[in-house]
Protein backbone atom coordinates (compact mmCIF):
# COMPACT_ATOMS: atom_id res chain seq x y z
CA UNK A 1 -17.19 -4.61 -17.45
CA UNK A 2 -14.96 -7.94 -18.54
CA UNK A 3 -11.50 -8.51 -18.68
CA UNK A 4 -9.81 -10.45 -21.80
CA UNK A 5 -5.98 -11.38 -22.37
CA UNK A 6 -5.33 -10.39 -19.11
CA UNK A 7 -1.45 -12.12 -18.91
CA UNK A 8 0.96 -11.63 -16.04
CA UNK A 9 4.21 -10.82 -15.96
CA UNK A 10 7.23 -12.67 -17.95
CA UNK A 11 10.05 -12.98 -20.21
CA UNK A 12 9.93 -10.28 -22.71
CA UNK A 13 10.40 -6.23 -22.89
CA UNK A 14 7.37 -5.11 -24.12
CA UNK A 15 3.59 -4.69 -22.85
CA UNK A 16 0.97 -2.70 -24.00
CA UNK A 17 -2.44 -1.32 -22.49
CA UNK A 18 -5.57 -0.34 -24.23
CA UNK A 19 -8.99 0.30 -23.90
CA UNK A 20 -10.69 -2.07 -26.60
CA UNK A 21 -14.28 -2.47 -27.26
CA UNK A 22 -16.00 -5.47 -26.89
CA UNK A 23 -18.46 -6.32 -29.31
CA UNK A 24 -20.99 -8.82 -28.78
CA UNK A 25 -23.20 -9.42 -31.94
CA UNK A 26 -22.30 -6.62 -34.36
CA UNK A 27 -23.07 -4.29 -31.43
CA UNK A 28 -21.35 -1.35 -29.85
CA UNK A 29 -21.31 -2.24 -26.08
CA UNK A 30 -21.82 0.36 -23.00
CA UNK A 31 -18.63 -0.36 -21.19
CA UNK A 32 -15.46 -0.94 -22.75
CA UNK A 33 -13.57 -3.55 -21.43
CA UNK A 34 -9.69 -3.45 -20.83
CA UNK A 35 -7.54 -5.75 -22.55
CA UNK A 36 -4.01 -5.96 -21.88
CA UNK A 37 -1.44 -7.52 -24.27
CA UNK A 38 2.18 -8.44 -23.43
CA UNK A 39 4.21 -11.21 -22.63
CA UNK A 40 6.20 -11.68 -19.31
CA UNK A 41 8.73 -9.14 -18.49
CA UNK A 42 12.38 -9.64 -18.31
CA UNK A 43 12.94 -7.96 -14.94
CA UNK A 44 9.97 -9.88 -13.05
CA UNK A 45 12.23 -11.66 -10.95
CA UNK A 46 13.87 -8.50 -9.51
CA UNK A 47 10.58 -6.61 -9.31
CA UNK A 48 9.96 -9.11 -7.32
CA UNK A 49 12.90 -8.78 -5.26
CA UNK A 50 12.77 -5.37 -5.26
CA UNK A 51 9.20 -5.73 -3.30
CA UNK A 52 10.36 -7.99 -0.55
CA UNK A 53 13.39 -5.51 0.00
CA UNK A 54 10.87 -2.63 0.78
CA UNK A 55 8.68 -4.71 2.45
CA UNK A 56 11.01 -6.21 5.03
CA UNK A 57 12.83 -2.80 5.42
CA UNK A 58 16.39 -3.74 3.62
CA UNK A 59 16.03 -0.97 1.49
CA UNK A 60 14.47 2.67 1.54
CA UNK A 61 12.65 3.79 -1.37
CA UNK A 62 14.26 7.33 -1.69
CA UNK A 63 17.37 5.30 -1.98
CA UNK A 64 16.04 2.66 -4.54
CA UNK A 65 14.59 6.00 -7.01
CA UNK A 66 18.30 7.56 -6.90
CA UNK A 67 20.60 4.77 -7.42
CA UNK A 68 17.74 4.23 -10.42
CA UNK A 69 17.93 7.59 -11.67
CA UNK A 70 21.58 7.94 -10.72
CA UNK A 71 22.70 7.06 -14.75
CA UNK A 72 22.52 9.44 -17.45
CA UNK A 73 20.54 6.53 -19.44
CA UNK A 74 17.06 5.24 -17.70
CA UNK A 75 17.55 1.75 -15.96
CA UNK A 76 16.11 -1.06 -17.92
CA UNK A 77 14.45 -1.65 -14.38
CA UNK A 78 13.46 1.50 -14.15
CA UNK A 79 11.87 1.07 -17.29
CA UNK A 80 10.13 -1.99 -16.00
CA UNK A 81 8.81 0.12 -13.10
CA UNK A 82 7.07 2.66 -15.37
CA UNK A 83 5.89 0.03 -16.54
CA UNK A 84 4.24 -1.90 -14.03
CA UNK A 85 3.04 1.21 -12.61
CA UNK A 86 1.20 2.07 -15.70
CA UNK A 87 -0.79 -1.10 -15.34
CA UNK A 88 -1.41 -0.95 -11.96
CA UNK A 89 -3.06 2.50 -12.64
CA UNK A 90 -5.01 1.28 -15.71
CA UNK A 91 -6.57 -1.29 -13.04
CA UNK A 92 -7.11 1.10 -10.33
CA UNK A 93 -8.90 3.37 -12.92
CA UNK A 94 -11.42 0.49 -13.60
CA UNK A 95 -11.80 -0.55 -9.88
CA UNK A 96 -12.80 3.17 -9.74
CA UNK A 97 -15.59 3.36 -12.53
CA UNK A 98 -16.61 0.05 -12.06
CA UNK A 99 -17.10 -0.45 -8.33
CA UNK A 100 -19.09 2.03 -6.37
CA UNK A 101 -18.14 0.30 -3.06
CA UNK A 102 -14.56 1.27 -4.04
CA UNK A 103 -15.24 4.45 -4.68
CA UNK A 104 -16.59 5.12 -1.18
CA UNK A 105 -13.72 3.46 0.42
CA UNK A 106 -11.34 5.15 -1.05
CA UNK A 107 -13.69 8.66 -0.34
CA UNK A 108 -13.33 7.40 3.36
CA UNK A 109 -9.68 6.88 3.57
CA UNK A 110 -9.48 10.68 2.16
CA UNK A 111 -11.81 11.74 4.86
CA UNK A 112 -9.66 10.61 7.38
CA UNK A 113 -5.94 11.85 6.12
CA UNK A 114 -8.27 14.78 6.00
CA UNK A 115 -9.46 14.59 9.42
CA UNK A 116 -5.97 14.03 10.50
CA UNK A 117 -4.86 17.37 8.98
CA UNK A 118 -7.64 19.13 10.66
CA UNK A 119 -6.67 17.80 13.96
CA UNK A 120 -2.95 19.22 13.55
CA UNK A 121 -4.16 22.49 12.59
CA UNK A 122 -6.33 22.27 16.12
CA UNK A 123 -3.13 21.93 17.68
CA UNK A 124 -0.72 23.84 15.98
CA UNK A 125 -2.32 27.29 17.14
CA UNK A 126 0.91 28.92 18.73
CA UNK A 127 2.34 31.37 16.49
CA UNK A 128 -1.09 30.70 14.19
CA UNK A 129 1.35 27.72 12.52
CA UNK A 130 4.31 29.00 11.31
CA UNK A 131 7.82 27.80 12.28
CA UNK A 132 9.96 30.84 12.81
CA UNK A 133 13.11 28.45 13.71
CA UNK A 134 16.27 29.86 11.74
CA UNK A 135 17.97 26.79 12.08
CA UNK A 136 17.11 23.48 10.49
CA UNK A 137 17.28 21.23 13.37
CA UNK A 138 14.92 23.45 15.32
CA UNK A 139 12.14 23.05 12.64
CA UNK A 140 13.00 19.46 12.16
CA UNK A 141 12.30 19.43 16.21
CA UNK A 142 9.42 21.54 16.36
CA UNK A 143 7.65 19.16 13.18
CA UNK A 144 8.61 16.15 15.08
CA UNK A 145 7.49 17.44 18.45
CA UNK A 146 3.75 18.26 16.34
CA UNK A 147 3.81 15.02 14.75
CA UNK A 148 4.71 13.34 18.40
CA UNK A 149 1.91 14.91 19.50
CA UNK A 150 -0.86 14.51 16.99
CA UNK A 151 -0.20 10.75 17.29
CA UNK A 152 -0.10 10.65 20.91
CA UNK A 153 -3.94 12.24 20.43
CA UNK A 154 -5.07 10.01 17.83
CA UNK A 155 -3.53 6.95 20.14
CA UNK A 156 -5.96 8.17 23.10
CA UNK A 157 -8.67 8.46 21.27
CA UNK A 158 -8.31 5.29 19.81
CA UNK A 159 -8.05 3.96 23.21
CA UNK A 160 -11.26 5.34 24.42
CA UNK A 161 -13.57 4.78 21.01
CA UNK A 162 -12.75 1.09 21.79
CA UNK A 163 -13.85 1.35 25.43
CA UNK A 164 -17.21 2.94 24.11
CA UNK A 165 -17.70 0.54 21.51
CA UNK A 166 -17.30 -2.31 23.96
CA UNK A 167 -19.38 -0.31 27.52
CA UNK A 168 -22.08 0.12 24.29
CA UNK A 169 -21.90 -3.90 22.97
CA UNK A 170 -22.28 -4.94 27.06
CA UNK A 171 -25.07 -3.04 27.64
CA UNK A 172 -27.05 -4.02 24.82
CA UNK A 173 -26.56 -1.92 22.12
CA UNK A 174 -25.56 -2.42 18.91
CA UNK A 175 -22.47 -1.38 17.17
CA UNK A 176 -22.10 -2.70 13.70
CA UNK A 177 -18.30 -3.33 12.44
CA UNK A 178 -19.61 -1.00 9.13
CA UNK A 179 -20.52 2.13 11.23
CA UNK A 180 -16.94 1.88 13.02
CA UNK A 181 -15.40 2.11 9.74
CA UNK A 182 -16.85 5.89 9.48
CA UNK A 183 -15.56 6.81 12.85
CA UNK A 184 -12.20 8.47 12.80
CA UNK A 185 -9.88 8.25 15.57
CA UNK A 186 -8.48 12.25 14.76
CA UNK A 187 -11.43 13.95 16.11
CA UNK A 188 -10.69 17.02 18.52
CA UNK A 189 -13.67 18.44 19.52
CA UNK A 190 -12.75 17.13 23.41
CA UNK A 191 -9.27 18.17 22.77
CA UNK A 192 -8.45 21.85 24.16
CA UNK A 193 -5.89 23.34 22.42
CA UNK A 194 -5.15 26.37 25.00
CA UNK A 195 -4.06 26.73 28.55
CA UNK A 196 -1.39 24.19 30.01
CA UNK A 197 -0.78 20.98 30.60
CA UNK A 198 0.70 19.05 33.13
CA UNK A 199 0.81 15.48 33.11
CA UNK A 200 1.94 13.18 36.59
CA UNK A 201 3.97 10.83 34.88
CA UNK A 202 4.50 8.76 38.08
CA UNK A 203 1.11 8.44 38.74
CA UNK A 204 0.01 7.48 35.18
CA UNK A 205 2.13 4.97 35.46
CA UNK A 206 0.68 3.36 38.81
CA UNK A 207 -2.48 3.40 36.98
CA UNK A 208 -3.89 0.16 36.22
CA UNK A 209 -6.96 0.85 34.13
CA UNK A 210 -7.87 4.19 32.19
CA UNK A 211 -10.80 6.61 33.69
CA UNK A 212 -13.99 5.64 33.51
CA UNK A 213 -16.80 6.48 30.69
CA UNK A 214 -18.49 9.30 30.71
CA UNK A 215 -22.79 7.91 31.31
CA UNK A 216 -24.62 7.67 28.02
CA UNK A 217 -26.83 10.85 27.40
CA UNK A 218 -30.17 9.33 25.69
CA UNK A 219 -31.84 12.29 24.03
C-alpha cells in the first residue's frame, strides 16, 4: 500500500479524503492506496494551540467540547476538528489493514483494559457489584474507593513482576523485553477477594525492602 498527495495542514477551508486506485500499467491493483487532497487549513495554528493546552493541563477537554458546542452555529474550529479527526481515522484504518504488527498491538492493549476490568469485578464482590448508595456523594465515594483500590493492586503487582523479571535475569534466565509486553500487571489470581484485611501501617513503613520471592518451581 503507497501513499500519494499526502499534504499537511495549511491555509485554506477545505480537505478531502478518498480511497483512489492506483494503476500501474493499465492494471487494476490489489490494494488501493489513499490519497488525500487539500491545502493547509485555516485554523492550524490554533489546533495547534489547542494541543499544547491539553497536553500541559491548561485546559480540560469536557470544557474545550462545550464552549465549542456552546453556539447555536458549529465553530469554524470545531469544524476543523471534525476534520482532522476524519483524517486521523482514515490513517488509523490503513495502519490497521496494512500492518499486522499493529493489529496485534492494538489486540494487546484491549487485552489489558480488559484484564483490568476483570480484576475490578474480582474485587467488587460485596453486594455482587451494585452500589445501593441513595446519595450521590456516597457512590462517587464508593467508585473512588474501588478505583483506589484496583490501582493500589495493579501498583503491587507491578512492583513484584519487576522483582521476578530481575531474581530471573540474575540467575541466568532469560526474559526477553517482547514476552514482558504480554504480561499484564491486573492479574488476580494471588489476590483474595474475601475475609479481612489489616494492614500495619507503621511497620510497612519501617520496611526497607519488600518480602522476598517466592523459590522458582521447575516442573
Amino acid at each position: 500500500m503507497s501513499w500519494r498527495g499526502i499534504q499537511g495542514p495549511g491555509r485554506s477551508h477545505s480537505s478531502t479524503t478518498t480511497l483512489a486506485p492506483e494503476t500501474s500499467g493499465g492494471e487494476r491493483p490489489t490494494q488501493p492506496s489513499v490519497t488525500v487532497v487539500g491545502q493547509k487549513n485555516k485554523h492550524w495554528d490554533d489546533l495547534c494551540r489547542i494541543g499544547g493546552s491539553l497536553k500541559l493541563g491548561h485546559v480540560s477537554a469536557s470544557l474545550l467540547t462545550g464552549r465549542l458546542q456552546a453556539g447555536a452555529r458549529q465553530h469554524p474550529l470545531a469544524k476543523a476538528l471534525l476534520e482532522h479527526g476524519k483524517l486521523l481515522r482514515t490513517v488509523h484504518a490503513v495502519r490497521w489493514f496494512a500492518e499486522e504488527v499493529f493489529r496485534r498491538r492494538i489486540g494487546r492493549q484491549l487485552n489489558r483494559g480488559e484484564s483490568v476490568n476483570d480484576l475490578r469485578r474480582h474485587l467488587w464482590v460485596a453486594q455482587r457489584g451494585n452500589v445501593h448508595h441513595r446519595h450521590h456523594d456516597d457512590q462517587t465515594m464508593q467508585a473512588h474507593c474501588h478505583t483506589l483500590l484496583t490501582n493500589a493492586c495493579i501498583l503491587w503487582t507491578t512492583l513484584y513482576l519487576q522483582d521476578a523479571v530481575d531474581a530471573h535475569r540474575a540467575d541466568g534466565i532469560a526474559v526477553p523485553a517482547d514476552l514482558i509486553a504480554h504480561i499484564s500487571p491486573a492479574c488476580f489470581e494471588h489476590i483474595s477477594p474475601w475475609g479481612t484485611y489489616n494492614f500495619d501501617v507503621a511497620g510497612i513503613r519501617r520496611r526497607t525492602r519488600r518480602r522476598p520471592l517466592r523459590p522458582l518451581e521447575r516442573h
